[in-house]
C-alpha atoms as a PDB file:
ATOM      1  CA  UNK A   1      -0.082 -25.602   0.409  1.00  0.00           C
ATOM      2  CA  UNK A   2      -1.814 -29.012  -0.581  1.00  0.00           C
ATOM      3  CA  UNK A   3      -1.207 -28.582  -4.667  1.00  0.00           C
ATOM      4  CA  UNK A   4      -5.497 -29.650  -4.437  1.00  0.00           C
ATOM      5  CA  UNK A   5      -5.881 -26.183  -3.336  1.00  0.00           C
ATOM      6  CA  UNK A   6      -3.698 -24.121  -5.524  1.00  0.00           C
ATOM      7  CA  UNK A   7      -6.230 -23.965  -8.211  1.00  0.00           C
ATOM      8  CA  UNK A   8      -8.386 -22.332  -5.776  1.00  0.00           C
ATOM      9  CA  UNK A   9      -5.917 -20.088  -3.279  1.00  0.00           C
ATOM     10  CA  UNK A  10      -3.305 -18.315  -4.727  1.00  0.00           C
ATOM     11  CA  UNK A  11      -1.566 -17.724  -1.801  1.00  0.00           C
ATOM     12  CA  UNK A  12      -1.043 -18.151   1.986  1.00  0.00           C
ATOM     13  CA  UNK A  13       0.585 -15.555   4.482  1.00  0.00           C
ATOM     14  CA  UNK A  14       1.585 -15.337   8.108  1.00  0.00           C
ATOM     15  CA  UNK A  15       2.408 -11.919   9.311  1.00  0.00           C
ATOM     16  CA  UNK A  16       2.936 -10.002  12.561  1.00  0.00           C
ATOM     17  CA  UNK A  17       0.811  -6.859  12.837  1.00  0.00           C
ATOM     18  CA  UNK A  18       2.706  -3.656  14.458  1.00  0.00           C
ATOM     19  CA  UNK A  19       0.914  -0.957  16.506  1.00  0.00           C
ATOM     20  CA  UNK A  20       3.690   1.489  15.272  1.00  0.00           C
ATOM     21  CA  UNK A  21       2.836   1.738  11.646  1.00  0.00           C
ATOM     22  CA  UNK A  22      -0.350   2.491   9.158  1.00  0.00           C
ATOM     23  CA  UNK A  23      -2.225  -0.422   8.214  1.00  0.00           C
ATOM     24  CA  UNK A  24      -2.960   0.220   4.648  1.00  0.00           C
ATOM     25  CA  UNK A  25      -5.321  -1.729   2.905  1.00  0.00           C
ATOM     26  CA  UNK A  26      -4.710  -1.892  -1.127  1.00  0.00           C
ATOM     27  CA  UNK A  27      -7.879  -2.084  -3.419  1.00  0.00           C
ATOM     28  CA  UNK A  28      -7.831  -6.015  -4.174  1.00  0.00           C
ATOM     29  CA  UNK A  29      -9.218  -8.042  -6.812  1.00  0.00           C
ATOM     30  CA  UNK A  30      -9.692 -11.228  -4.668  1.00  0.00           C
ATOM     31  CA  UNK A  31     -11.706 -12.318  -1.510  1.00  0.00           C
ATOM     32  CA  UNK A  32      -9.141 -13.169   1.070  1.00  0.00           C
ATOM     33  CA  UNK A  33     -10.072 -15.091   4.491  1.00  0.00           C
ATOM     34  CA  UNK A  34      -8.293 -13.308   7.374  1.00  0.00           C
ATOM     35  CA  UNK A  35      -8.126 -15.189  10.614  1.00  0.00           C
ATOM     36  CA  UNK A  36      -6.041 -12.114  13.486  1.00  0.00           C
ATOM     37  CA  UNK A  37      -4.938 -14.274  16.418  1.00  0.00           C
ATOM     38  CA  UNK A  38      -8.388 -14.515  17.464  1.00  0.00           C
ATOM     39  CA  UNK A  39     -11.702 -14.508  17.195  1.00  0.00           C
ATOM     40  CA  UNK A  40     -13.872 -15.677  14.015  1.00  0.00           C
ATOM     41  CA  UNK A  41     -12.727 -15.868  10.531  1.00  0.00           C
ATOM     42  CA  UNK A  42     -13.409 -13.105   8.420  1.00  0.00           C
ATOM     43  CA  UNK A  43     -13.932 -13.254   4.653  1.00  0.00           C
ATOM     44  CA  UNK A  44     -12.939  -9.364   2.749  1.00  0.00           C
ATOM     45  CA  UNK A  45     -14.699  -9.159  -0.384  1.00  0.00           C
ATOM     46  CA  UNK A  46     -12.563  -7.253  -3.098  1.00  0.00           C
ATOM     47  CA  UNK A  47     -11.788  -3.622  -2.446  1.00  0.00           C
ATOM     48  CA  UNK A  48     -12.292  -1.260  -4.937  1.00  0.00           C
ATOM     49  CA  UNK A  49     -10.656   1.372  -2.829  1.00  0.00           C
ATOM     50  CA  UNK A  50      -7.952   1.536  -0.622  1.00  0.00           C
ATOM     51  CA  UNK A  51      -8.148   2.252   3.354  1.00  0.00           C
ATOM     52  CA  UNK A  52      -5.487   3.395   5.900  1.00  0.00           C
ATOM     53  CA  UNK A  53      -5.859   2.710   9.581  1.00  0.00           C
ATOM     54  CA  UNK A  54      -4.118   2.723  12.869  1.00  0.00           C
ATOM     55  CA  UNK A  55      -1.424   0.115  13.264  1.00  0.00           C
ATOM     56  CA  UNK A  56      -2.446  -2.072  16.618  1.00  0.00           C
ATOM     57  CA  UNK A  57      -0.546  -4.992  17.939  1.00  0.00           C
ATOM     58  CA  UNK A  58      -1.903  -8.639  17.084  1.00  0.00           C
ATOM     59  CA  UNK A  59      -0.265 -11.711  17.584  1.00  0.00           C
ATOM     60  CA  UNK A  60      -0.531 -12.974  14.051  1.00  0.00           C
ATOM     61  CA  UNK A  61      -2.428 -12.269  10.878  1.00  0.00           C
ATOM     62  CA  UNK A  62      -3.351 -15.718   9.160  1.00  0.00           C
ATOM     63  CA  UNK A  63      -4.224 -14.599   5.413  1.00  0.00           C
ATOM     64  CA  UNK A  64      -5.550 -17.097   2.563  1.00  0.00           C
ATOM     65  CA  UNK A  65      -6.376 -15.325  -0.920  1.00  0.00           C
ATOM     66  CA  UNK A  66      -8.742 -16.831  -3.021  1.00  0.00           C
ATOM     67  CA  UNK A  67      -8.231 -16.993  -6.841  1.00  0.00           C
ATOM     68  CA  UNK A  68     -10.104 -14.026  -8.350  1.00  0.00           C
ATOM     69  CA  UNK A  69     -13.288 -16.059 -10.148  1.00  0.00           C
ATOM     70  CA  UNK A  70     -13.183 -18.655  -7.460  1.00  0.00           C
ATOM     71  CA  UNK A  71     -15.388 -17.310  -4.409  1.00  0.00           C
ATOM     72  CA  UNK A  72     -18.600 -19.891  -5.315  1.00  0.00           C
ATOM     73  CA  UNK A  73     -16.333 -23.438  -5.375  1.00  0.00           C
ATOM     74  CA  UNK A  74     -14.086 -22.376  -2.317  1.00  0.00           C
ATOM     75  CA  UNK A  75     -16.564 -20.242  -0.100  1.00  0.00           C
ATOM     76  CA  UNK A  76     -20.396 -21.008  -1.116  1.00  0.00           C
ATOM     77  CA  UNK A  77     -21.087 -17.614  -2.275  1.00  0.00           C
ATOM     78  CA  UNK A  78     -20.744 -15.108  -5.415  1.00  0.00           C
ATOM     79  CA  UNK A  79     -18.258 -12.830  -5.056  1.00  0.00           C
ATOM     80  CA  UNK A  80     -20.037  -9.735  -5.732  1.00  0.00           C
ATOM     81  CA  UNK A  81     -22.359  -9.894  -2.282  1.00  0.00           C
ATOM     82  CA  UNK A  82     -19.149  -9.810  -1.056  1.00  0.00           C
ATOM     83  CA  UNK A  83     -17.721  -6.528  -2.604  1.00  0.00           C
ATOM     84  CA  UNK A  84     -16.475  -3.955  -0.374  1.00  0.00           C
ATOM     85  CA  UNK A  85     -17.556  -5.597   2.622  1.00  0.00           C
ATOM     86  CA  UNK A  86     -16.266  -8.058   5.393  1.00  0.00           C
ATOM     87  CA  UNK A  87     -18.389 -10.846   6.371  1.00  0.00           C
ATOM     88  CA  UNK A  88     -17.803 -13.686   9.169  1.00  0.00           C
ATOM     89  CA  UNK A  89     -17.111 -17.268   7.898  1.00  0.00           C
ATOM     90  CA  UNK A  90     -19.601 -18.531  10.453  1.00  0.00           C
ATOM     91  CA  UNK A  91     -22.426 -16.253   8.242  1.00  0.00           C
ATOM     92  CA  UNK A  92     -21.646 -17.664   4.917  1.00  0.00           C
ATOM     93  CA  UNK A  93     -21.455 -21.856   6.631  1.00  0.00           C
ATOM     94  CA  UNK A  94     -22.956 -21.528   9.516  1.00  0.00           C
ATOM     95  CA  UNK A  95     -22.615 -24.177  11.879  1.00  0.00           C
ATOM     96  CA  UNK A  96     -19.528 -25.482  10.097  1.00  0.00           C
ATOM     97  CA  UNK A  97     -18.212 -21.964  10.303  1.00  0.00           C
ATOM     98  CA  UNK A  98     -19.157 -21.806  14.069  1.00  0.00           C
ATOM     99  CA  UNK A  99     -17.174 -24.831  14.654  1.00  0.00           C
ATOM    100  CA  UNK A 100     -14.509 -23.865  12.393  1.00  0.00           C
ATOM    101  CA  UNK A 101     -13.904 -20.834  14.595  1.00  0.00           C
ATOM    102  CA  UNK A 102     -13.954 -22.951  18.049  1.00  0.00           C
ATOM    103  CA  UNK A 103     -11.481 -24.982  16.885  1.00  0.00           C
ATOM    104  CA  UNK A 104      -9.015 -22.311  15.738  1.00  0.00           C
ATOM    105  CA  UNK A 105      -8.750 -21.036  19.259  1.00  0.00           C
ATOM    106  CA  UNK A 106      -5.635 -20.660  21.078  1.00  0.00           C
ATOM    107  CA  UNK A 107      -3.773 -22.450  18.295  1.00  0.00           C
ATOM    108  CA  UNK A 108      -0.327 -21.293  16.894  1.00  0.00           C
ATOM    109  CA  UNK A 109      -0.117 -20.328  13.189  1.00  0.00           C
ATOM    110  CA  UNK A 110       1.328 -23.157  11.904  1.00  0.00           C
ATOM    111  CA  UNK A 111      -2.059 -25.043  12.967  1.00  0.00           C
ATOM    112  CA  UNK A 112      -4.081 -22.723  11.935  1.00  0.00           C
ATOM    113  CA  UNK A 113      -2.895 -22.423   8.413  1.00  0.00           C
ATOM    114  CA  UNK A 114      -3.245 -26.492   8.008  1.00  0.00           C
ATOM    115  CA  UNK A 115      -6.964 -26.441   9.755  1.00  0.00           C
ATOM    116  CA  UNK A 116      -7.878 -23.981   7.425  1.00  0.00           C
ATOM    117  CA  UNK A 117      -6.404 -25.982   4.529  1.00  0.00           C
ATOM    118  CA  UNK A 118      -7.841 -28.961   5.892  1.00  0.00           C
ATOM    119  CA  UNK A 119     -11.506 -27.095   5.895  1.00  0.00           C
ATOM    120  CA  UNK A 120     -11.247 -25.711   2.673  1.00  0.00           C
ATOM    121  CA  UNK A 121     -10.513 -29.361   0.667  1.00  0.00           C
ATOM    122  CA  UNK A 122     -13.459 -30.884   2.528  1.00  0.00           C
ATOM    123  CA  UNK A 123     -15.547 -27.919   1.518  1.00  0.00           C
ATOM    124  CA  UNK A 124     -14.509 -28.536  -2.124  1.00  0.00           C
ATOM    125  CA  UNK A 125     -14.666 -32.593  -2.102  1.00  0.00           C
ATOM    126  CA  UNK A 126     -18.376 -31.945  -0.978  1.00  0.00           C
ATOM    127  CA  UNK A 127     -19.309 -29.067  -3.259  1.00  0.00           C
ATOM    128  CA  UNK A 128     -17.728 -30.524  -6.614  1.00  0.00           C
ATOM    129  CA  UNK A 129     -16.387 -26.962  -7.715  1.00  0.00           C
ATOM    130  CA  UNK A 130     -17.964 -25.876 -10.840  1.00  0.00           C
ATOM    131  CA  UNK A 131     -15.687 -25.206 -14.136  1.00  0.00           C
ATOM    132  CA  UNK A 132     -14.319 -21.468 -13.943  1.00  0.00           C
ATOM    133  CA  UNK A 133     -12.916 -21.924 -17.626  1.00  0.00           C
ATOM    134  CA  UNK A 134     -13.998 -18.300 -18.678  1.00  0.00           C
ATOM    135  CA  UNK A 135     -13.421 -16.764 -15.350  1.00  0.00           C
ATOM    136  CA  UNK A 136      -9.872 -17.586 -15.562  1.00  0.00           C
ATOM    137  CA  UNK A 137      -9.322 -16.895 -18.986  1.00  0.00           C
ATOM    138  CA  UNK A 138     -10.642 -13.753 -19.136  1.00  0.00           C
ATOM    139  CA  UNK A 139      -8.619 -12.830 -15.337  1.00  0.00           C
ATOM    140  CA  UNK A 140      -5.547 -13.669 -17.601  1.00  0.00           C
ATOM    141  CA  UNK A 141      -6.118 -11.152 -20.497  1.00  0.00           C
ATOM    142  CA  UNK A 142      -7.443  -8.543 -17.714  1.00  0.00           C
ATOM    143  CA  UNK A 143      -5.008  -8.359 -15.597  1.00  0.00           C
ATOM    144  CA  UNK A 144      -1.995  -5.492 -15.910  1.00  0.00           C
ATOM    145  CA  UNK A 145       1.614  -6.556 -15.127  1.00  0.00           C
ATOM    146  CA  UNK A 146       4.686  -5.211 -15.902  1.00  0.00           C
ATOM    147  CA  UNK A 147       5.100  -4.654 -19.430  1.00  0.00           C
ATOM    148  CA  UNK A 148       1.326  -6.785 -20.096  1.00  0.00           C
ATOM    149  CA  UNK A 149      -0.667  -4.229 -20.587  1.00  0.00           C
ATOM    150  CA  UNK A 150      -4.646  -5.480 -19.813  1.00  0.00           C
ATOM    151  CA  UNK A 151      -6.703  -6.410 -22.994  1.00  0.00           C
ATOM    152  CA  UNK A 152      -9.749  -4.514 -23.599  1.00  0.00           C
ATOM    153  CA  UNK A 153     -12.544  -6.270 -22.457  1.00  0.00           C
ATOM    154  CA  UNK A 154     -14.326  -6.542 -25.898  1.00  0.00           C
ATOM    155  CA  UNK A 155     -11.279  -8.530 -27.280  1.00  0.00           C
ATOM    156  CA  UNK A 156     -11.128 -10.438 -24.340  1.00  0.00           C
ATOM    157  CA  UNK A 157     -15.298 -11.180 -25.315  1.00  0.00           C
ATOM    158  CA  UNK A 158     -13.997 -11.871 -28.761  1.00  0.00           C
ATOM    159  CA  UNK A 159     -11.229 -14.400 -27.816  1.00  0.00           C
ATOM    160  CA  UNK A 160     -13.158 -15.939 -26.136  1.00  0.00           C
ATOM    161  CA  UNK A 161     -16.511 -16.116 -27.890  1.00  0.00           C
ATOM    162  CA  UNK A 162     -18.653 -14.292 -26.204  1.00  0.00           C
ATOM    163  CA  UNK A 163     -20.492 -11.165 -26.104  1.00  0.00           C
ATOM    164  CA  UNK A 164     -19.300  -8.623 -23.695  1.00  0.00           C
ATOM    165  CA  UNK A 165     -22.506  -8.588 -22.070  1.00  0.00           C
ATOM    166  CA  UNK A 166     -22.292 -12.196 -21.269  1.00  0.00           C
ATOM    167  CA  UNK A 167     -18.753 -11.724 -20.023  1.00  0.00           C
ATOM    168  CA  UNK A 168     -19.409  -9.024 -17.922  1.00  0.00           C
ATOM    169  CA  UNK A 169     -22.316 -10.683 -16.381  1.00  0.00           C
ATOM    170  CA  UNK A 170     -20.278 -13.747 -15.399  1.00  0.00           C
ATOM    171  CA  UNK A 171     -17.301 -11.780 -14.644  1.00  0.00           C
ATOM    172  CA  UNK A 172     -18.972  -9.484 -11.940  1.00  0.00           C
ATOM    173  CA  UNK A 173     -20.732 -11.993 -10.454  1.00  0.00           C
ATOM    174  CA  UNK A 174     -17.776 -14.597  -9.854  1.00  0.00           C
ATOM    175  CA  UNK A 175     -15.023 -11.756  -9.659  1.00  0.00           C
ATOM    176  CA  UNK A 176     -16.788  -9.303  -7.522  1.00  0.00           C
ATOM    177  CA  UNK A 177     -16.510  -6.110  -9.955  1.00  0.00           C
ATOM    178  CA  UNK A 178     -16.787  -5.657 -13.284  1.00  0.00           C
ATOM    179  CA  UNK A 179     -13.851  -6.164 -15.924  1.00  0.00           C
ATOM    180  CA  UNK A 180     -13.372  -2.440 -16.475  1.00  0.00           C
ATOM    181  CA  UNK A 181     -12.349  -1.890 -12.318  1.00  0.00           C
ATOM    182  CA  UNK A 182     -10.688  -5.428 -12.024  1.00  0.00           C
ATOM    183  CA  UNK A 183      -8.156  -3.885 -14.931  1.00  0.00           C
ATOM    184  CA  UNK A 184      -8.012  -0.785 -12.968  1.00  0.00           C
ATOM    185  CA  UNK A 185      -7.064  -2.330  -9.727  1.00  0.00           C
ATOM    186  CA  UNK A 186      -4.576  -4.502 -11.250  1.00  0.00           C
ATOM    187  CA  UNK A 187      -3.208  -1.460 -12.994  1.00  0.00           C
ATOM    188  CA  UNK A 188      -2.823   0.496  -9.664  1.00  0.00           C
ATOM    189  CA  UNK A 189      -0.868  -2.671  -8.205  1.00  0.00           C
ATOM    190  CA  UNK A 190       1.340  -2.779 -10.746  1.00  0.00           C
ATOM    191  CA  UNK A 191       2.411   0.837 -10.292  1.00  0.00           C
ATOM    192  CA  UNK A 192       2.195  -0.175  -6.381  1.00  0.00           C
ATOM    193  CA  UNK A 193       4.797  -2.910  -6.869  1.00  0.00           C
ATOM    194  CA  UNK A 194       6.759  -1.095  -9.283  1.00  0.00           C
ATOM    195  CA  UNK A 195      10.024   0.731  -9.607  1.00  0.00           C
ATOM    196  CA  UNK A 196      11.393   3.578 -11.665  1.00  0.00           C
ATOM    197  CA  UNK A 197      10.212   7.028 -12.528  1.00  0.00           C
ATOM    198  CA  UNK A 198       6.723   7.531 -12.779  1.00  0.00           C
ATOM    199  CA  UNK A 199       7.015   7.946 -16.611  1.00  0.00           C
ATOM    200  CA  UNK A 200       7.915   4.424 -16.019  1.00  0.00           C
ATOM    201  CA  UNK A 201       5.738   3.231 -14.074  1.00  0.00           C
ATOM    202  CA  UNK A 202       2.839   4.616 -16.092  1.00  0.00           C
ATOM    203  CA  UNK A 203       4.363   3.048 -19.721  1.00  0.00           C
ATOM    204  CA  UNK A 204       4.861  -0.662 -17.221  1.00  0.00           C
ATOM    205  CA  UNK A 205       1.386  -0.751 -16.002  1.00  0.00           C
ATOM    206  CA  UNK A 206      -0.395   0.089 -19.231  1.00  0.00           C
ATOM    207  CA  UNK A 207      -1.727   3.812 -18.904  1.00  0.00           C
ATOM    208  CA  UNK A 208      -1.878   6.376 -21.840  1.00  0.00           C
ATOM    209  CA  UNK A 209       0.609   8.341 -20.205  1.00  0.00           C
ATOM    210  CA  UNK A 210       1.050   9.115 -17.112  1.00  0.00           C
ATOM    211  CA  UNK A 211      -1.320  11.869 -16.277  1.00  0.00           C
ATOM    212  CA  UNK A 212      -3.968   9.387 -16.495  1.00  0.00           C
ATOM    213  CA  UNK A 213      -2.035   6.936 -14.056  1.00  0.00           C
ATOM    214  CA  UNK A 214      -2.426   9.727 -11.882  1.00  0.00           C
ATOM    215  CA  UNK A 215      -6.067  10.300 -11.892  1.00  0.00           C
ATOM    216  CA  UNK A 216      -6.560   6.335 -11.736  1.00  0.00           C
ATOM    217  CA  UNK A 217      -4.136   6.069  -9.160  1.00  0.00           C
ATOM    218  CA  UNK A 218      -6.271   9.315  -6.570  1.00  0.00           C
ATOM    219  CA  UNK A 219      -9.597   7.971  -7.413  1.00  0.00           C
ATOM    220  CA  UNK A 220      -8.131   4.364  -5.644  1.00  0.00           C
ATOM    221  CA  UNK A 221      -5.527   5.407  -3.521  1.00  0.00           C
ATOM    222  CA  UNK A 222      -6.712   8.331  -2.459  1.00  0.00           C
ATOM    223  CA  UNK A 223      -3.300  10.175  -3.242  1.00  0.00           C
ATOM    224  CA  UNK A 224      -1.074  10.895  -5.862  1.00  0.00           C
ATOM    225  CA  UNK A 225       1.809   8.216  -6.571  1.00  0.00           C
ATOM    226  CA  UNK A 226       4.402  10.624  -5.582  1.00  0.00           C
ATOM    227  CA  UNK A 227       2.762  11.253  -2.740  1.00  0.00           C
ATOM    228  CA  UNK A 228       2.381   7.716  -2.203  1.00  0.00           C
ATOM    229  CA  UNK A 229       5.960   7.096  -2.585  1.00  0.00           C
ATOM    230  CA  UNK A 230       6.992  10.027  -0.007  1.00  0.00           C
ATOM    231  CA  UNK A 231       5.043   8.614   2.919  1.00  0.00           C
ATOM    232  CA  UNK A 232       2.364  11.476   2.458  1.00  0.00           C
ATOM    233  CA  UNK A 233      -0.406   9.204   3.029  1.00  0.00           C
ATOM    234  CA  UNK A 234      -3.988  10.281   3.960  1.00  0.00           C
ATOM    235  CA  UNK A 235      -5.399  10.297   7.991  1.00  0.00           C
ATOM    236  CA  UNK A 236      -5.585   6.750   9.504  1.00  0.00           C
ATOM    237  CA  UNK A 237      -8.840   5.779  10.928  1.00  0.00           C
ATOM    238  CA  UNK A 238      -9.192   3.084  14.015  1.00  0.00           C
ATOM    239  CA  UNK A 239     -10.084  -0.737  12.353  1.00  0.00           C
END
């Protein structure tokens, strides 16, 4: 990736798509731009809840992930009229877009992945990104990882010197959701990515304890973690 871009993307993946498994989609923080062998580019808005559909065969699944905070410089548009919802590139830059999709056609991945790069730096140089200071900053304290349990988001507000209203204004509208669910999501990743008992798990990603990774983890996931874990997963719909 261009190191001009890696303020903006976080990361760039190539995959192969197999019709003999669930596609499950994880509740996710960021917009990502998916672009499936063919077709238009589509930009996902952050999930706040997880999906699970048939596999089906595609050729290749181009996927660049935007920094959480970063939707306005890279893409034109606030990330929360994005939220839970896909939306063509071609909608959000029209005629660019348009083009943008023409030329993408019949291309391997490897071409695809440095149009798309190519696209995205002339869409910055012309838009002179805005400064996401507090957006990042306050992504930082939010976000769970192992053993970094989130901040609460009035001492983020403090740290930061703001109110909380102020932050959660900004935050929603360059984020996509509000502090409180971005924490959650990155708390049900964490357990997602984890290993270790679930007594584990729940101390690693930040919970009280680990009934109430439990209920965090059903009202996203739309299962227990042990049932997760066993393959138990709920009925796939067609994409």
């Amino acid at each position: 990736m261009p190191a001009a871009l890696r303020p903006w993307i976080s990361d760039v993946r190539v995959d192969a798509v197999e019709q003999s498994r669930i596609l499950v989609h994880l509740p996710e923080p960021a917009v990502t731009l998916v672009w499936r062998g063919y077709g238009e580019v589509q930009v996902l808005g952050p999930r706040t809840q997880a999906a699970y559909f048939e596999g089906k065969d595609l050729p290749v699944c181009v996927r660049f992930r935007v920094r959480p905070g970063c939707a306005r410089p890279v893409l034109g548009v606030d990330a929360d009229l994005l939220s839970d919802r896909p939306v063509s590139l071609r909608e959000l830059w029209g005629r660019s877009g348009g083009r943008l999709d023409a030329e993408l056609a019949d291309n391997d991945p490897a071409e695809v992945v440095q149009r798309l790069e190519t696209a995205l730096l002339q869409r910055l140089s012309a838009h002179q990104p805005r400064d996401t200071a507090l957006t990042r900053h306050a992504v930082s304290g939010l976000a769970a990882g192992v053993g970094q349990p989130a901040e609460r988001v009035r001492d983020v507000a403090r740290r930061l010197g703001v109110s909380e209203r102020h932050l959660r204004d900004v935050f929603t509208t360059s984020v996509g959701v509000s502090p409180k669910q971005f924490a959650r999501i990155t708390r049900v990743r964490t357990v997602l990515s984890g290993t270790g008992t679930l007594a584990q798990l729940a101390g690693d990603a930040g919970y009280y304890d680990q009934s109430h990774m439990t209920a965090e983890f059903r009202s996203m996931m739309h299962v227990t973690p042990g049932a997760y874990a066993a393959g138990r997963l709920p009925a796939a719909v067609a994409c």
